[in-house]
Each structure stands twice: as C-alpha cells, then as structure tokens.
Protein backbone atom coordinates (compact mmCIF):
# COMPACT_ATOMS: atom_id res chain seq x y z
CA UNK A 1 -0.91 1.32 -17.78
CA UNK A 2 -0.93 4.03 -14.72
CA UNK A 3 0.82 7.16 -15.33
CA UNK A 4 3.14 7.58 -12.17
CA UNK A 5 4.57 10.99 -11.77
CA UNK A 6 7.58 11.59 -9.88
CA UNK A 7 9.15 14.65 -8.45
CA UNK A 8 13.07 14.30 -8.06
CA UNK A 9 14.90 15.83 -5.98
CA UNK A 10 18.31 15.00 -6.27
CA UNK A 11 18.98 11.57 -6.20
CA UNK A 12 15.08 10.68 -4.44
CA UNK A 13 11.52 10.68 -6.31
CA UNK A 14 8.48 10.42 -4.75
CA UNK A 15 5.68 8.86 -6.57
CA UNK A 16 2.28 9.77 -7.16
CA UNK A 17 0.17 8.13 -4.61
CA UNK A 18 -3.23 9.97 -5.67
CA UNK A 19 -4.05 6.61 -6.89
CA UNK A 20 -5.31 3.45 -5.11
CA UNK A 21 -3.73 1.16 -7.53
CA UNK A 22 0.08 3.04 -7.29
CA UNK A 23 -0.57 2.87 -3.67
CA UNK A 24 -1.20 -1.41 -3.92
CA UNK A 25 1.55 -1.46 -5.52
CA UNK A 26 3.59 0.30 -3.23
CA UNK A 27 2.67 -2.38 0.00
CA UNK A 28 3.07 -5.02 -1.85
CA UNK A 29 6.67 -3.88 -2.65
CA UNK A 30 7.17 -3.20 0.82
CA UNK A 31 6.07 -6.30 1.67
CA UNK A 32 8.42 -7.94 -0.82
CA UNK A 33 5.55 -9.64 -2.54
CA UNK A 34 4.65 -10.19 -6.22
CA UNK A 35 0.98 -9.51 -6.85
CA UNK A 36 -0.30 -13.42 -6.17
CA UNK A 37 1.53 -13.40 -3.03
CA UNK A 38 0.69 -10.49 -2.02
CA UNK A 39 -3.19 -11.26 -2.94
CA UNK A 40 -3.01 -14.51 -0.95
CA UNK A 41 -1.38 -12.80 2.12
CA UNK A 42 -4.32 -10.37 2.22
CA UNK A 43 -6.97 -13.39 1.66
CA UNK A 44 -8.04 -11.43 -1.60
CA UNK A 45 -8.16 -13.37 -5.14
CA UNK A 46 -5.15 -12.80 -6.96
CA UNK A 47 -7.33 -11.71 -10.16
CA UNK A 48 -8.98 -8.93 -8.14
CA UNK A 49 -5.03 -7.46 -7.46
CA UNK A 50 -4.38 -7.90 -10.28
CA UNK A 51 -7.25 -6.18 -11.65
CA UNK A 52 -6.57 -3.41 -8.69
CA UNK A 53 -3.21 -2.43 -9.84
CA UNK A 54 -3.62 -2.63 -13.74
CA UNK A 55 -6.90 -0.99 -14.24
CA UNK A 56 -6.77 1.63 -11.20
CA UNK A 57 -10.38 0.08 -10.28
CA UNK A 58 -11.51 0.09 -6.51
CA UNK A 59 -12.65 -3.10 -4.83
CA UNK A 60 -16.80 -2.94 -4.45
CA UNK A 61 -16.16 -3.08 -0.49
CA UNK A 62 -12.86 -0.80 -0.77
CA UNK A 63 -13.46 -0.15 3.22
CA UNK A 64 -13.46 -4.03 3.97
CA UNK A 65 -10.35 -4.82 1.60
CA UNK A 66 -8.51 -1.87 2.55
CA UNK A 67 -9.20 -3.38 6.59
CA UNK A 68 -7.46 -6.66 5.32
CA UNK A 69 -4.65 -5.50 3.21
CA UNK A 70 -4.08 -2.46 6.25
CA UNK A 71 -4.16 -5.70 8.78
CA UNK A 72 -2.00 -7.78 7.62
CA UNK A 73 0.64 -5.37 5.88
CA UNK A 74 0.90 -2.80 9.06
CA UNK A 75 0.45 0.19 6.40
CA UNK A 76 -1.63 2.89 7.65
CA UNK A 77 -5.69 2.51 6.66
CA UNK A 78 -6.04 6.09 6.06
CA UNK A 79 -2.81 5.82 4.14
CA UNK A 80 -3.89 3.18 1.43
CA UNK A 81 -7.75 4.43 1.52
CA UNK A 82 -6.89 7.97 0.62
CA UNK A 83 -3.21 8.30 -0.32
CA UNK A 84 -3.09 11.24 2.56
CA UNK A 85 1.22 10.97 3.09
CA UNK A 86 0.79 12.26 6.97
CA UNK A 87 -2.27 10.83 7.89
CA UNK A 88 -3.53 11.03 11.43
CA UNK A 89 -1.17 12.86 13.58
CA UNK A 90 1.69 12.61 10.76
CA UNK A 91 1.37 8.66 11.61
CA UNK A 92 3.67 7.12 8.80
CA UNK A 93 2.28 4.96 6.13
CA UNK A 94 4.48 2.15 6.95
CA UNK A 95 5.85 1.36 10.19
CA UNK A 96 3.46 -0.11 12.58
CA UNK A 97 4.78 -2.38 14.66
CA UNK A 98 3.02 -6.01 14.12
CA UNK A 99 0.97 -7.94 16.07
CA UNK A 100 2.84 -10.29 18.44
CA UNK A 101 1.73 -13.41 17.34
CA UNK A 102 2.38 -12.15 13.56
CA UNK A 103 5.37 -12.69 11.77
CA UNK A 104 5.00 -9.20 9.56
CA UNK A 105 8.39 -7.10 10.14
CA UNK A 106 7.72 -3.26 10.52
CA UNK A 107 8.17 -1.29 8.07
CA UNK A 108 10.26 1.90 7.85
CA UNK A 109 8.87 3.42 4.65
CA UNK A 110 9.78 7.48 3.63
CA UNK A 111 8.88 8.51 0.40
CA UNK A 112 10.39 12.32 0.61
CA UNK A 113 14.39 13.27 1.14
C-alpha cells in the first residue's frame, strides 16, 4: 500500500504526487472511474492498472501509456509522466478542453488552497 502524504492547510490537503501510481489514481478519480473502467477507457488491461496503482510499478512503454491515458483523460502529459504540479507554462494538470468529437468533460482540477 502507497504511503500518501498530505500537507493541510486548513480545511485542504494536497497529496503527494511524486508517485506515478498516486498520480493514476488521481485521473481516474477525476474521471469518475473505478480502476476497470478507467483501464478500458484508456485501452489498457485492467490488470496492468491495477498493477500500476497497487505496486507503484511503471508501464514498460510508460511514454506510450502515459500518451493514451493523457489522450483520452485531457490531464496534462507532463503532469502524469513526472508529477511536475505547473508543468509547461503553469498549464494545469486537469483542464484541457476535449476534443470535439469526444465526449470527455474538462476538468477543473486544483490541488492547493
């Protein structure tokens, strides 16, 4: 089990996102997904997410899957490949507006107060 660390400030926490898996974890939340959904969605074997977010393992291509997951989720590549919270030009994680023939709703996502 992952060790997330939180730093509270009053009545927000902001979790550690050092981690691939804690990262996973957070777009698939975002997404409103449980893991085999989520997996699906991404056109990834459930088993591999699952083994993703429970053992803090990368994928062999983490590049490639990180593509996919970024594509279809909207979250920011940099975002999920290296946890960086302003990545490119303070570009939020979430937000990206979808494609137009996708049905993906953006995603307003701030982790900090």
């Amino acid at each position: 089990m992952h060790n997330l660390t939180m730093t509270t400030h009053a009545t927000h926490w902001v979790p550690d996102t050092d981690n691939f898996s804690v990262r996973l974890v957070l777009v698939r939340h975002a997404m409103g997904w449980n893991a085999k959904e989520a997996a699906l969605a991404c056109g990834i074997s459930p088993q591999s997410w699952r083994e993703w977010e429970l053992s803090g393992r990368r994928p062999r291509d983490y590049e490639g899957v990180c593509k996919q997951i970024a594509v279809r989720t909207g979250c920011n590549l940099i975002w999920l490949m290296a946890g960086d919270p302003n990545p490119i030009g303070g570009a939020p994680a979430f937000g990206a507006l979808p494609r137009e023939d996708s049905n993906l709703q953006p995603f307003d996502h701030k982790f900090a107060a």
